[in-house]
N, C-alpha and C. Protein backbone atom coordinates (compact mmCIF):
# COMPACT_ATOMS: atom_id res chain seq x y z
N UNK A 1 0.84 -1.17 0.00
CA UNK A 1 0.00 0.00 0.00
C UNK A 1 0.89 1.24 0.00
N UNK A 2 0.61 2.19 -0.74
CA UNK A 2 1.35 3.38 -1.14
C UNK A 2 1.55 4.14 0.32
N UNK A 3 2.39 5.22 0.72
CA UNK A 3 2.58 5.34 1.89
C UNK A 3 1.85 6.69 2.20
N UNK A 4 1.14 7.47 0.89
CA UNK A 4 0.43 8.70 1.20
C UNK A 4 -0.90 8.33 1.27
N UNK A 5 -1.09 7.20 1.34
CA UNK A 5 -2.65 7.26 1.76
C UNK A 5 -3.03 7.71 2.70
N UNK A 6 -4.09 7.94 3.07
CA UNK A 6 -5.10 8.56 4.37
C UNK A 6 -6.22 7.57 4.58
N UNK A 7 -6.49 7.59 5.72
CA UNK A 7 -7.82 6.88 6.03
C UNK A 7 -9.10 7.85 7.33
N UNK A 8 -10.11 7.87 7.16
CA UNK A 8 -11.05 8.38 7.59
C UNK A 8 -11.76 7.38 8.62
N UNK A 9 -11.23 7.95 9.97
CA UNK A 9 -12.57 6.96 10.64
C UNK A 9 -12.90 7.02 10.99
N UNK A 10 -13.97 6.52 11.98
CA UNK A 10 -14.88 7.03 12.93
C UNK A 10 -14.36 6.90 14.32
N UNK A 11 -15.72 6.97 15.05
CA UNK A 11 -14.80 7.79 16.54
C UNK A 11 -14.43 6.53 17.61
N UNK A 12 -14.64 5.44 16.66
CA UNK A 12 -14.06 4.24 16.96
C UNK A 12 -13.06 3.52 16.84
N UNK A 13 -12.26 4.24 15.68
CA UNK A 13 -10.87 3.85 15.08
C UNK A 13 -11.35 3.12 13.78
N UNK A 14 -12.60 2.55 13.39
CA UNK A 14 -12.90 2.12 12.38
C UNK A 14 -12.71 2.56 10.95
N UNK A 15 -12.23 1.87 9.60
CA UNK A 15 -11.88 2.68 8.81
C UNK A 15 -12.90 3.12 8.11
N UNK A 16 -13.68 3.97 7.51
CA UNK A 16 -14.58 4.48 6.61
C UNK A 16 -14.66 5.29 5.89
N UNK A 17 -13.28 5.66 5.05
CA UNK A 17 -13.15 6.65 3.79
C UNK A 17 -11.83 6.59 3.47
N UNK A 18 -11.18 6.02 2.27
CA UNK A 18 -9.73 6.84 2.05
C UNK A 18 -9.36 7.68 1.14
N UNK A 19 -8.27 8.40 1.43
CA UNK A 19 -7.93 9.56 0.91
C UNK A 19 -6.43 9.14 0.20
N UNK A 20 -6.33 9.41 -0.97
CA UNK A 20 -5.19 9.02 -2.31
C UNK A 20 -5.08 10.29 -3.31
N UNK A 21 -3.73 10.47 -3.47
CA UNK A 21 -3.51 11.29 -4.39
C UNK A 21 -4.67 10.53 -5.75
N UNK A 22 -4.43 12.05 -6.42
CA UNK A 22 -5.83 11.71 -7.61
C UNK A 22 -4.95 11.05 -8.56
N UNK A 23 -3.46 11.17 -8.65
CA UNK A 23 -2.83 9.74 -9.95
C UNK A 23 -2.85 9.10 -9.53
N UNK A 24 -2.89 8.20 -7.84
CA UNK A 24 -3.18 6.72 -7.71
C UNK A 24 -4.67 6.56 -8.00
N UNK A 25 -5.29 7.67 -8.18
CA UNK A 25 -6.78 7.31 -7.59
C UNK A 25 -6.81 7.06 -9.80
N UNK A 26 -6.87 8.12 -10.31
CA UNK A 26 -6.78 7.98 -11.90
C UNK A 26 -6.00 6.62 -12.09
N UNK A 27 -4.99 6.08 -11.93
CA UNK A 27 -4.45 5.05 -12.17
C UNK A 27 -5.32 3.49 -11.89
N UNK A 28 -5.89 3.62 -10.59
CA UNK A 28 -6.97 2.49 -10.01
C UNK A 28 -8.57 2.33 -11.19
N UNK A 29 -8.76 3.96 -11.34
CA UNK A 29 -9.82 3.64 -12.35
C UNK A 29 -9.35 3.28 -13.72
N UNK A 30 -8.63 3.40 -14.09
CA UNK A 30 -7.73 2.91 -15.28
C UNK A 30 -8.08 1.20 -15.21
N UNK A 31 -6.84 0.94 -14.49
CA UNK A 31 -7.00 -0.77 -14.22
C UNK A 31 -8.43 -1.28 -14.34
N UNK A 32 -8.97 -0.52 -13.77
CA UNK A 32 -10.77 -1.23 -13.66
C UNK A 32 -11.53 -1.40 -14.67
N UNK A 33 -10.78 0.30 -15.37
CA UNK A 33 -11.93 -0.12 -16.50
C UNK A 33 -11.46 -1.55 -17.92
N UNK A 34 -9.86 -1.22 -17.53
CA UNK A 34 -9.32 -2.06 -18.45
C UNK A 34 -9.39 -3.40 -18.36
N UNK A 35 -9.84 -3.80 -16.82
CA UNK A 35 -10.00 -5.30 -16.81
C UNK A 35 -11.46 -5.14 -16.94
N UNK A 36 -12.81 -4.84 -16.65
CA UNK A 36 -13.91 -4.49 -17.45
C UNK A 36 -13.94 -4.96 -18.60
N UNK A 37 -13.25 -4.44 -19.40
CA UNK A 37 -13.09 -4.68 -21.14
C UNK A 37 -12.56 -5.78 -21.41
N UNK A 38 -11.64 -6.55 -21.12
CA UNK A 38 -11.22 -7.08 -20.75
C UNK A 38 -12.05 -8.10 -20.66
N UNK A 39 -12.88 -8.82 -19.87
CA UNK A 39 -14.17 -9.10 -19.34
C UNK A 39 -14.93 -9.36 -20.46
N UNK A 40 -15.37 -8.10 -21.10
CA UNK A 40 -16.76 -7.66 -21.49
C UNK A 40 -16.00 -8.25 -23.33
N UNK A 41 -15.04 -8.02 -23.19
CA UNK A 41 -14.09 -8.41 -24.87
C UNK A 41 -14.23 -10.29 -25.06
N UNK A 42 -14.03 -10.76 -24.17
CA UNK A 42 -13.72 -12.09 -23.62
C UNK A 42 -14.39 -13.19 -25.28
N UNK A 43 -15.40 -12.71 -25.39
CA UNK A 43 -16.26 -13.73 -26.12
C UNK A 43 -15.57 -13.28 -27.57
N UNK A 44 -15.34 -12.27 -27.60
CA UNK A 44 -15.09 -11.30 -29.17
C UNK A 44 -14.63 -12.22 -29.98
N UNK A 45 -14.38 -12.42 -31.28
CA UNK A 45 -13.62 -13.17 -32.10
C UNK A 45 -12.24 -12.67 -32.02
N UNK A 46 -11.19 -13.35 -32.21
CA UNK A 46 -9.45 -13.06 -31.91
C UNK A 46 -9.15 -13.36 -33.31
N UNK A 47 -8.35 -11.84 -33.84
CA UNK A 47 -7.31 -11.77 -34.80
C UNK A 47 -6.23 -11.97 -34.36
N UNK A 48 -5.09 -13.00 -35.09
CA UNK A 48 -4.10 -12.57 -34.56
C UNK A 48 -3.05 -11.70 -35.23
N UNK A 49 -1.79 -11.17 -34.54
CA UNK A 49 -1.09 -9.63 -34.51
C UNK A 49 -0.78 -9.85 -36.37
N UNK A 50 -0.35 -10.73 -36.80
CA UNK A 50 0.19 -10.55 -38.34
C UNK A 50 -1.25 -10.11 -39.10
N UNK A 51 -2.07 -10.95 -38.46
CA UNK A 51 -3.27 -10.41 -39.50
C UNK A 51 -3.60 -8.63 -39.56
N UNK A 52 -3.33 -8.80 -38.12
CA UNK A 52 -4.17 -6.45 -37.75
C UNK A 52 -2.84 -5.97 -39.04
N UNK A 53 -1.66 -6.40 -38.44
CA UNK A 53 -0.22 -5.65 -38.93
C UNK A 53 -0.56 -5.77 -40.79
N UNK A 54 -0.81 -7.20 -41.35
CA UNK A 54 -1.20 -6.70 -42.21
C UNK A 54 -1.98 -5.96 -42.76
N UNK A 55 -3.29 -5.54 -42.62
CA UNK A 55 -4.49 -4.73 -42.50
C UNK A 55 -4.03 -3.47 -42.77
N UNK A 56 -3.32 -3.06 -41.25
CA UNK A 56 -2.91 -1.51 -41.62
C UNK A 56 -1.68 -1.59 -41.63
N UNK A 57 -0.85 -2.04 -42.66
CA UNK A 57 -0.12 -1.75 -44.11
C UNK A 57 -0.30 -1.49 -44.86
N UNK A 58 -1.63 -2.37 -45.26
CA UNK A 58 -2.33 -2.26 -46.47
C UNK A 58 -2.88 -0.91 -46.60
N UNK A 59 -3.50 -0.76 -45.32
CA UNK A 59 -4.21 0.79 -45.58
C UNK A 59 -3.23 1.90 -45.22
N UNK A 60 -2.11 1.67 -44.98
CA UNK A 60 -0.74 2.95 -45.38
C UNK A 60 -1.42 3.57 -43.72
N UNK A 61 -1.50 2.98 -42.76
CA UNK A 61 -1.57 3.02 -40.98
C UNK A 61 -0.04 3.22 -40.29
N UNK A 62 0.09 1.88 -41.01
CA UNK A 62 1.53 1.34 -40.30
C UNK A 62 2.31 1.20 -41.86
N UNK A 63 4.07 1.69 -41.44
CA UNK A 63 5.14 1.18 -42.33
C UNK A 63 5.92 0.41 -41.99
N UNK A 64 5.83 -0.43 -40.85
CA UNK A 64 6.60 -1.34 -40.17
C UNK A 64 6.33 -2.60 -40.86
């Protein structure tokens, strides 16, 4: 766990809110949404990389 976190608690010592810089916090929603997709991609049909690479060659994308 990052060492600038914060935690919010009540008057019990209990934890109930934390506080993160907003690039760990932007970085966490990142991951989420990317495993989401991830997820939600799962069933998709799979090209594989020579096929995309050829594609956009063809369409002057990529010159590699």
């Amino acid at each position: 766990m990052p060492k600038n976190v914060q935690f919010v608690v009540d008057t019990e010592g209990n934890r109930k809110a934390v506080i993160l810089p907003v690039e760990e916090y932007e970085e966490m929603m990142e991951d989420l949404h990317m495993g989401r997709a991830a997820r939600e991609s799962k069933s998709e049909p799979r090209r594989s990389f020579e096929d995309v690479a050829k594609e956009l060659r063809a369409s002057g994308e990529i010159d590699v």
